[in-house]
C-alpha atoms as a PDB file:
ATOM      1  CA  UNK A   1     271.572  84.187 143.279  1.00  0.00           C
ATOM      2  CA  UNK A   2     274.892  85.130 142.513  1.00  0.00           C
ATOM      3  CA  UNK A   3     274.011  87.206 139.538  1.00  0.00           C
ATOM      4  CA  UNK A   4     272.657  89.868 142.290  1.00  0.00           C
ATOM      5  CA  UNK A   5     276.444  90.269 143.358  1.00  0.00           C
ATOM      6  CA  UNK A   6     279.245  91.952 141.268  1.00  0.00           C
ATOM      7  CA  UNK A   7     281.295  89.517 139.879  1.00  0.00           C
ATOM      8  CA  UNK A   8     284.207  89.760 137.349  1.00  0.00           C
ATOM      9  CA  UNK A   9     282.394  87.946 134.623  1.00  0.00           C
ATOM     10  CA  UNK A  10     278.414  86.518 134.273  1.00  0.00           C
ATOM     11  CA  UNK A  11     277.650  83.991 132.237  1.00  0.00           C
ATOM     12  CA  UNK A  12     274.985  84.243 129.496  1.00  0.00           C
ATOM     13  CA  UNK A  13     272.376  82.985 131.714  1.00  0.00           C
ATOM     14  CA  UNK A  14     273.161  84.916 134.801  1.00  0.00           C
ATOM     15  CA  UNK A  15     273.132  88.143 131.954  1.00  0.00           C
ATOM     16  CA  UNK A  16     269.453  86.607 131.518  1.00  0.00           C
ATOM     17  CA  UNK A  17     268.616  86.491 135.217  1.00  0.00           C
ATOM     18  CA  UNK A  18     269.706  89.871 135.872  1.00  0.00           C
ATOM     19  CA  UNK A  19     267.636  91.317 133.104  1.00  0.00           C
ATOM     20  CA  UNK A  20     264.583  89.151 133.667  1.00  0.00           C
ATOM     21  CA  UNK A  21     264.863  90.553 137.630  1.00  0.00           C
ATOM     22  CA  UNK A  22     265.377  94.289 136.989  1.00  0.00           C
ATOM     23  CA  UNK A  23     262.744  94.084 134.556  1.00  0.00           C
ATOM     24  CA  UNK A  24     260.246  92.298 137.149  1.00  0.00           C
ATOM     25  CA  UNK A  25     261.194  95.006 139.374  1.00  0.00           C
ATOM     26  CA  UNK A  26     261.123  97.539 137.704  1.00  0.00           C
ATOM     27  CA  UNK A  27     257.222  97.173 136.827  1.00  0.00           C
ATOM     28  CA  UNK A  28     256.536  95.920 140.637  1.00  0.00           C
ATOM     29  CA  UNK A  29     257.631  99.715 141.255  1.00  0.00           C
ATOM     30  CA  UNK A  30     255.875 100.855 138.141  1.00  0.00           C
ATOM     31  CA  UNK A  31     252.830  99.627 139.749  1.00  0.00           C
ATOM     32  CA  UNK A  32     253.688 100.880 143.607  1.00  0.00           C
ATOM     33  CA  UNK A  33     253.787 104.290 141.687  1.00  0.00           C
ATOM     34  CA  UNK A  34     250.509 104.200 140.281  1.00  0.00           C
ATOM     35  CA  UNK A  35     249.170 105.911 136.575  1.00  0.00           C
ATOM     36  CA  UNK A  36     250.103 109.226 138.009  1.00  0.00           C
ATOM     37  CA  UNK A  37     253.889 108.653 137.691  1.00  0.00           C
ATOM     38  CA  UNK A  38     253.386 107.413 134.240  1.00  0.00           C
ATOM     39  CA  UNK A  39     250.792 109.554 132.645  1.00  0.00           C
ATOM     40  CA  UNK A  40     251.624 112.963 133.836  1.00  0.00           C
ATOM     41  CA  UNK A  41     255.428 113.892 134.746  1.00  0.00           C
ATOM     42  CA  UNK A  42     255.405 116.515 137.511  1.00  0.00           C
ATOM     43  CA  UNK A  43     258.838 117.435 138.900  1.00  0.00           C
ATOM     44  CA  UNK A  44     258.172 114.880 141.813  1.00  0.00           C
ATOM     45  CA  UNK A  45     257.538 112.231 138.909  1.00  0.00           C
ATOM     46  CA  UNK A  46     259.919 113.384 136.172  1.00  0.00           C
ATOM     47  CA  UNK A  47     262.837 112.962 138.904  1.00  0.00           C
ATOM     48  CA  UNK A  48     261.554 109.702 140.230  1.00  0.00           C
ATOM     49  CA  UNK A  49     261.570 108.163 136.027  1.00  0.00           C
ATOM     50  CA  UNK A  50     265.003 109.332 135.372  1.00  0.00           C
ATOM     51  CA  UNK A  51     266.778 108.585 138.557  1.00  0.00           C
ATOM     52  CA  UNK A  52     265.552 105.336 138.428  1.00  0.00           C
ATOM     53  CA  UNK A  53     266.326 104.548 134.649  1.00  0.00           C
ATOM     54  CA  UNK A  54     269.847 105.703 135.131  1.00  0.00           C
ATOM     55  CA  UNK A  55     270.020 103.613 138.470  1.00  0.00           C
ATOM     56  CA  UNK A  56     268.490 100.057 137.086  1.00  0.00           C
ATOM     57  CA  UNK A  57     270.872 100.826 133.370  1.00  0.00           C
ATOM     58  CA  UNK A  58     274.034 100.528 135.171  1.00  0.00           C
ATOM     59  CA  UNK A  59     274.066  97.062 136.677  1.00  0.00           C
ATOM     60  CA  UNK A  60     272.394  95.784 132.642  1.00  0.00           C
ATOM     61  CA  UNK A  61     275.509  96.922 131.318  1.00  0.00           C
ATOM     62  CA  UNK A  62     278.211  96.742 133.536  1.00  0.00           C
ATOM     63  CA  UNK A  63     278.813  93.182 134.880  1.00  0.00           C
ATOM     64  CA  UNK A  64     281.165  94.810 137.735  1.00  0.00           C
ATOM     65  CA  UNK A  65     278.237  96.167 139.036  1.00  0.00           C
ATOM     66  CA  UNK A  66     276.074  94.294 141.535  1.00  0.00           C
ATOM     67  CA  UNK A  67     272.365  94.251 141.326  1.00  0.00           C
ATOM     68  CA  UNK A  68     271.625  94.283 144.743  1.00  0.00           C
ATOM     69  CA  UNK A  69     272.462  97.786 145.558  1.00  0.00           C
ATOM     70  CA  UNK A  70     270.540  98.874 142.628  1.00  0.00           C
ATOM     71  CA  UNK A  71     267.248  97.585 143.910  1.00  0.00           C
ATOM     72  CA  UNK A  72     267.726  99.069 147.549  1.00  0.00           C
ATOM     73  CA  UNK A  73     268.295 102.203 146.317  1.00  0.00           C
ATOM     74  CA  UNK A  74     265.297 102.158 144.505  1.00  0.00           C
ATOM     75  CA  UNK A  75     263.372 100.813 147.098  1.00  0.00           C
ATOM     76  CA  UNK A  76     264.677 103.933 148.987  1.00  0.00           C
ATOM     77  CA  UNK A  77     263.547 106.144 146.397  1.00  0.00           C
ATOM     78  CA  UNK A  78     259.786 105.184 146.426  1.00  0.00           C
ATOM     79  CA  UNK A  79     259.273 105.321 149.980  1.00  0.00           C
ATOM     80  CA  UNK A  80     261.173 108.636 149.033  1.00  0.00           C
ATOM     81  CA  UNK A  81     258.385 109.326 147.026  1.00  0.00           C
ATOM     82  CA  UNK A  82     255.649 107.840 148.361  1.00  0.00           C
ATOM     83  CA  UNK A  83     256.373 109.723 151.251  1.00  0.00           C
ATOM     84  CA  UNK A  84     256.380 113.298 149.271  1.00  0.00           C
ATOM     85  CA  UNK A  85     253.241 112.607 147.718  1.00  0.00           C
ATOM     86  CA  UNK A  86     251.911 111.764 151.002  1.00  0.00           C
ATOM     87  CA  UNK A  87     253.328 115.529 152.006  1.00  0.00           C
ATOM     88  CA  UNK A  88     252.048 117.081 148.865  1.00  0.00           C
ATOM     89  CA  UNK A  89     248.410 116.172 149.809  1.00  0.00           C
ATOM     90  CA  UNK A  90     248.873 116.796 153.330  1.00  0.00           C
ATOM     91  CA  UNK A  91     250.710 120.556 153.117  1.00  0.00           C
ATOM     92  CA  UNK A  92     249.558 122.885 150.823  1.00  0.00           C
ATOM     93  CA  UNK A  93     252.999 124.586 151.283  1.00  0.00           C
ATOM     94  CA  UNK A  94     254.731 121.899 150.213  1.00  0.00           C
ATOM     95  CA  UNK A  95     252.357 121.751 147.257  1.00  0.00           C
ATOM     96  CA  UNK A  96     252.880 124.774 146.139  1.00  0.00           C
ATOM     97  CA  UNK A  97     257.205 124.364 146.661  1.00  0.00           C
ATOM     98  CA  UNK A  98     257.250 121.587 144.290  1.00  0.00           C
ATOM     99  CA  UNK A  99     254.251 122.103 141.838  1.00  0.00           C
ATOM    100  CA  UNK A 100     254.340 125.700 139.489  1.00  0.00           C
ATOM    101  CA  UNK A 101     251.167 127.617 140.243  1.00  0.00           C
ATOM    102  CA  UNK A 102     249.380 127.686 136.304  1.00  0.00           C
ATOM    103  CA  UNK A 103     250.572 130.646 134.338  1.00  0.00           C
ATOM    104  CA  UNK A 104     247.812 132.295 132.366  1.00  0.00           C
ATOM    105  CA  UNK A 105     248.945 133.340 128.843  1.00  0.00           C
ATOM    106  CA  UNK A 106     246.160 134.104 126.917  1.00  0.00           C
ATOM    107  CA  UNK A 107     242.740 136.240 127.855  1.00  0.00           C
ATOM    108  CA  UNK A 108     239.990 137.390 126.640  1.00  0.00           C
ATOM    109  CA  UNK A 109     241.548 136.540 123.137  1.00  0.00           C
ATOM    110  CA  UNK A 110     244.479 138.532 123.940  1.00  0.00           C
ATOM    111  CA  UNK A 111     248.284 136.535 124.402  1.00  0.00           C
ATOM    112  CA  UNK A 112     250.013 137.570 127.099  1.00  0.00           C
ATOM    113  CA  UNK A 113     253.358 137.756 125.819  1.00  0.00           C
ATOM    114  CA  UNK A 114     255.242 137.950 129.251  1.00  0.00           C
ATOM    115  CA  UNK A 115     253.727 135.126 130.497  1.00  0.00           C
ATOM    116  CA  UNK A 116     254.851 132.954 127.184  1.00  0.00           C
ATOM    117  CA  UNK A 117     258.124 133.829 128.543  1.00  0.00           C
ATOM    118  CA  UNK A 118     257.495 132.727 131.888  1.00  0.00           C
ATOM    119  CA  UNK A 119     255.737 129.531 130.480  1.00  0.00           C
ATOM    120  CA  UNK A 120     258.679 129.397 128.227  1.00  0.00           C
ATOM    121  CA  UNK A 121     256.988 128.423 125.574  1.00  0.00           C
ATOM    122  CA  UNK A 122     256.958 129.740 122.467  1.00  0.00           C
ATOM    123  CA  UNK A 123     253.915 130.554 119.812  1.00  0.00           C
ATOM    124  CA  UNK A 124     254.741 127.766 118.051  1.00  0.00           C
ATOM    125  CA  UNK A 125     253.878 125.540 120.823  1.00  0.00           C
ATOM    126  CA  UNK A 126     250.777 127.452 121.860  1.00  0.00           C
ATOM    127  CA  UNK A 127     249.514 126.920 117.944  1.00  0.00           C
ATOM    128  CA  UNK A 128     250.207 123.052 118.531  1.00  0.00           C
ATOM    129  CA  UNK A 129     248.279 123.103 121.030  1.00  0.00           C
ATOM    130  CA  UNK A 130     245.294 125.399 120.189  1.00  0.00           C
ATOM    131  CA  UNK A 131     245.436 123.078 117.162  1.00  0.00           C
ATOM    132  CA  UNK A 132     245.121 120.146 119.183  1.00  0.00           C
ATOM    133  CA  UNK A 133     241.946 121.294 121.382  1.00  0.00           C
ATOM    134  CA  UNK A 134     240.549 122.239 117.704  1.00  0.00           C
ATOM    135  CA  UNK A 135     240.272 125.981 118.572  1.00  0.00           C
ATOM    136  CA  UNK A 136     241.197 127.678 114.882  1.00  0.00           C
ATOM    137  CA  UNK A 137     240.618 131.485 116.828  1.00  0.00           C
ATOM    138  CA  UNK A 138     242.215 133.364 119.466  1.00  0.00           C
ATOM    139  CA  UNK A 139     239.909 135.513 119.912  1.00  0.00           C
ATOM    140  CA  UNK A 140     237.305 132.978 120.910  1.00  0.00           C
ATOM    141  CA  UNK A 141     239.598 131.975 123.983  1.00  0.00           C
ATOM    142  CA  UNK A 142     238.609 133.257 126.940  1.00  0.00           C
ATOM    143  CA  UNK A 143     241.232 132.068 129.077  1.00  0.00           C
ATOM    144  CA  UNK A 144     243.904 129.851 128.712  1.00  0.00           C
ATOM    145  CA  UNK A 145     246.068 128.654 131.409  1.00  0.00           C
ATOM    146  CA  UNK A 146     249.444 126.935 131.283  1.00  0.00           C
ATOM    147  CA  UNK A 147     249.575 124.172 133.772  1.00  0.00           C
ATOM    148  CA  UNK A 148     252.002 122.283 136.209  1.00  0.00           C
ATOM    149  CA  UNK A 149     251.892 119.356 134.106  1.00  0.00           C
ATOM    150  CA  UNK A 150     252.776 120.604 130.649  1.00  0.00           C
ATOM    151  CA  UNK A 151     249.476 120.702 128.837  1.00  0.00           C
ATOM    152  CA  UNK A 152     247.361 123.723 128.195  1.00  0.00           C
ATOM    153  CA  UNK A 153     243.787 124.255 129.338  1.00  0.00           C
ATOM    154  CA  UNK A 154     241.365 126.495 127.205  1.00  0.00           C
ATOM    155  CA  UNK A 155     237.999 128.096 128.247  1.00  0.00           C
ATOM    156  CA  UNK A 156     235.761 129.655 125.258  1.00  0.00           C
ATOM    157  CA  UNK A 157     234.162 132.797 125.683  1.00  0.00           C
ATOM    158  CA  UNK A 158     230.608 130.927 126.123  1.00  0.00           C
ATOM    159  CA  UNK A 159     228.845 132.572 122.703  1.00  0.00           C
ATOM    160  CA  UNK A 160     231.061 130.439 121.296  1.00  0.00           C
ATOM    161  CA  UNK A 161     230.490 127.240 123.094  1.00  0.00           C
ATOM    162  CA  UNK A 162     229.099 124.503 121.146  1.00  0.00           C
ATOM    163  CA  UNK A 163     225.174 124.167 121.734  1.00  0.00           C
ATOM    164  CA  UNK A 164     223.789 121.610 123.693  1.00  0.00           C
ATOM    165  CA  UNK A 165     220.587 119.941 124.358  1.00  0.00           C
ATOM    166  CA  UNK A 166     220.624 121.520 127.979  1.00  0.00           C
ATOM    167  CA  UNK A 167     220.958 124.780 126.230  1.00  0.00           C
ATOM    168  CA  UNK A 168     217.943 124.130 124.437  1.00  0.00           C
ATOM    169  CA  UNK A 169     215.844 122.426 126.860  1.00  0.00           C
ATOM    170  CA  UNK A 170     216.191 119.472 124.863  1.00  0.00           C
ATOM    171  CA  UNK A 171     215.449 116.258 126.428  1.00  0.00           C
ATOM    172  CA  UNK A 172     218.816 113.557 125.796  1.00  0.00           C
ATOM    173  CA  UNK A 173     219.432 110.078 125.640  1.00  0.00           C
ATOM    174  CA  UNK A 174     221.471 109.098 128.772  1.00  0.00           C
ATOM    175  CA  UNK A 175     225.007 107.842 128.367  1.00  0.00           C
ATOM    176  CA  UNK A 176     225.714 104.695 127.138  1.00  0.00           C
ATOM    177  CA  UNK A 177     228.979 103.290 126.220  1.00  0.00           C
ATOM    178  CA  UNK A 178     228.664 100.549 123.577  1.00  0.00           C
ATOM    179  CA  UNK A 179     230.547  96.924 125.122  1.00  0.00           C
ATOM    180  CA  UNK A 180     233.169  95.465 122.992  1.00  0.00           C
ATOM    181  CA  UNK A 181     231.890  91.522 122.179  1.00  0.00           C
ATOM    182  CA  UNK A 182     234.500  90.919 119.752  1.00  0.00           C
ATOM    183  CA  UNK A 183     238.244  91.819 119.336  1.00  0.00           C
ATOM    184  CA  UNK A 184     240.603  90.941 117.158  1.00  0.00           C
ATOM    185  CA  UNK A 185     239.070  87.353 115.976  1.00  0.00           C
ATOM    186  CA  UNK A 186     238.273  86.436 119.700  1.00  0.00           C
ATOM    187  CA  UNK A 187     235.064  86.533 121.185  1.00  0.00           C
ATOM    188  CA  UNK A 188     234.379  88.149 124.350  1.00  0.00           C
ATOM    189  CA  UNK A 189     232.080  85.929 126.332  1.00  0.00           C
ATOM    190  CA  UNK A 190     232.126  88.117 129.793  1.00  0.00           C
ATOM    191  CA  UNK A 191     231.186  91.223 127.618  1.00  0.00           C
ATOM    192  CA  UNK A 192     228.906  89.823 125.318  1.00  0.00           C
ATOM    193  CA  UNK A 193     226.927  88.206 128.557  1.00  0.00           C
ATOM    194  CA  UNK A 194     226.351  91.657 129.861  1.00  0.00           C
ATOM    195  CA  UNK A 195     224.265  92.670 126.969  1.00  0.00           C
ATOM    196  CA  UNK A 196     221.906  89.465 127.286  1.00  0.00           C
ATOM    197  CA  UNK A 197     223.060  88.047 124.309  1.00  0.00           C
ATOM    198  CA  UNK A 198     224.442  85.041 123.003  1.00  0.00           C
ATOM    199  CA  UNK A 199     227.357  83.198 120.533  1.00  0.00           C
ATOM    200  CA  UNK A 200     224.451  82.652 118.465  1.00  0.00           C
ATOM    201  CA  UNK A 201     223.086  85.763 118.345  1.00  0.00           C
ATOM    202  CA  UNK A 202     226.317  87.259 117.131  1.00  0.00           C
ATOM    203  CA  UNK A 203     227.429  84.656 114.244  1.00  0.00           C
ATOM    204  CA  UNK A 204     223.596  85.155 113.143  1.00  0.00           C
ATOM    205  CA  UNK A 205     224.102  88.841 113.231  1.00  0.00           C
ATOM    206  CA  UNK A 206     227.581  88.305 111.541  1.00  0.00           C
ATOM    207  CA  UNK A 207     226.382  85.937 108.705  1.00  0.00           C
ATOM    208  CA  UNK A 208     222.903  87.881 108.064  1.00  0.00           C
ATOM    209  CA  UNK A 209     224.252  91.248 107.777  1.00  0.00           C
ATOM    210  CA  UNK A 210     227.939  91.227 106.579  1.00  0.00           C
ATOM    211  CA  UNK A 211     228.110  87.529 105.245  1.00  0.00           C
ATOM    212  CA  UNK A 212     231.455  86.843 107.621  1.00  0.00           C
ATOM    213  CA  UNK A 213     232.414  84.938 110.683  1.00  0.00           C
ATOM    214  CA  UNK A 214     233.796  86.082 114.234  1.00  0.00           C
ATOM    215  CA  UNK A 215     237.302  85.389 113.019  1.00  0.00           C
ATOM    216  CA  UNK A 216     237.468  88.042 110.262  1.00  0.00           C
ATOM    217  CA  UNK A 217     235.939  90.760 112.779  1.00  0.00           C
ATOM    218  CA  UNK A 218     238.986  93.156 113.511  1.00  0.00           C
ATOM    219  CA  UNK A 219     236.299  94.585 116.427  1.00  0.00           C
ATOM    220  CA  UNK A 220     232.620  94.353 117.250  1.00  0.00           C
ATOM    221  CA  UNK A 221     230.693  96.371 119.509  1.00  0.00           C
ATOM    222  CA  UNK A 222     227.188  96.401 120.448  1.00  0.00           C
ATOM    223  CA  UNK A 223     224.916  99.210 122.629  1.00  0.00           C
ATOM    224  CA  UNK A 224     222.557  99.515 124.669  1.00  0.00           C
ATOM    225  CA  UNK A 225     219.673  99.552 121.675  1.00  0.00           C
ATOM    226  CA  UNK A 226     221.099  96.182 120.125  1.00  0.00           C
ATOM    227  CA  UNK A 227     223.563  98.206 117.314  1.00  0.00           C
ATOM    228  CA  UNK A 228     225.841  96.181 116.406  1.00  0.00           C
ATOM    229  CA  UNK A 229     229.172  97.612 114.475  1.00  0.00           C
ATOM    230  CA  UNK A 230     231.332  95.412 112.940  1.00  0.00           C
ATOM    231  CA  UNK A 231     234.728  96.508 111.628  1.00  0.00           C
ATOM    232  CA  UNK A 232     236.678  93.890 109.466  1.00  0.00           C
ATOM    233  CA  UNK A 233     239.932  92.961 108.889  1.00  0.00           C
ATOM    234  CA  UNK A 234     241.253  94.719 105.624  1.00  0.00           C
END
């Protein structure tokens, strides 16, 4: 263990052993912080991923550096955070200290051009991202908020809400999400079991109606009403 120590030189392997550890650690806390530290950076979160980075990078690159220190302070820092989630649930005033209220910057198809600068963001961005939730009108916006976490809700004005069978009274199939049986070349046994269906069913299937085997099938999937899609390898 003498690789967790500064030292005036490592050898190669000890290099090795220090990298293979931080990197262990590193998604042992990656884990302990859940999706929510990965998927959506808050300022709780952004702080936590860059302190971190910078405090795992040093002892990778500087030999004079022990690793030991490293991981306590991290350790530190996650019951650091742990502990402010913990508040941010518990305290609506503490909620509100750390996480921006959203800003609303466009409504009833109007932009609000003082909150873009509170926002700070600039039409450009809102474009992007009016782009992105496939709205091609302002006008049709109803309200659009900017929120804590960088991404921008939009609400249509509902005449222009896409139609609906509950809208019409219609009656719809319920939901069904079609199981993947095959991926990549590999059969998935656990997966196809759930549809009550077998190997043989599938390399029937395979051979009858696209004259290939489970190995050429880039990914299968099969539904509730026995549809099988097959996309090949190309």
């Amino acid at each position: 263990m003498d690789f967790f120590q500064s030292q005036e030189s490592l050898t190669a392997m000890e290099w090795v052993l220090r990298a293979v550890v931080a990197f262990i650690f590193l998604v042992i806390v990656a884990r302990v912080l859940g999706q929510r530290a990965i998927a959506q950076l808050r300022l709780l979160d952004f702080v936590m991923a860059l302190v971190i980075g910078n405090i795992i990078a040093h002892p990778l690159s500087d030999e004079d550096l022990g690793l030991k220190g490293s991981v306590i302070t991290t350790v530190v820092l996650v019951v650091l955070y742990l502990g402010g989630i913990y508040l941010l649930l518990r305290w609506p005033w503490f909620r509100r200290l750390l996480n921006s209220a959203p800003i609303t910057i466009i409504e009833d198809g109007k932009i609000l051009y003082k909150s873009l600068n509170r926002a700070r963001i600039s039409i450009d961005v809102l474009l992007e991202e009016l782009r992105e939730a496939k709205v091609e009108d302002i006008k049709k916006v109803a309200l659009a908020n900017w929120e804590a976490n960088g991404k921008i809700s939009f609400f249509l004005h509902p005449k222009y809400e896409p139609v609906t069978p509950a809208f019409l009274k219609m009656e719809a199939d319920s939901f069904d999400f079609p199981r993947t049986i095959i991926k990549e070349g590999r059969l998935n046994i656990e997966e196809l079991e759930k549809t009550h269906k077998d190997e043989e069913w599938v390399v029937s299937c395979l051979k009858r109606n696209y004259q290939t085997d489970v190995k050429h099938v880039l990914l299968a999937t099969l539904d509730r009403k026995e549809t099988l899609k097959v996309f090949l390898y190309k």
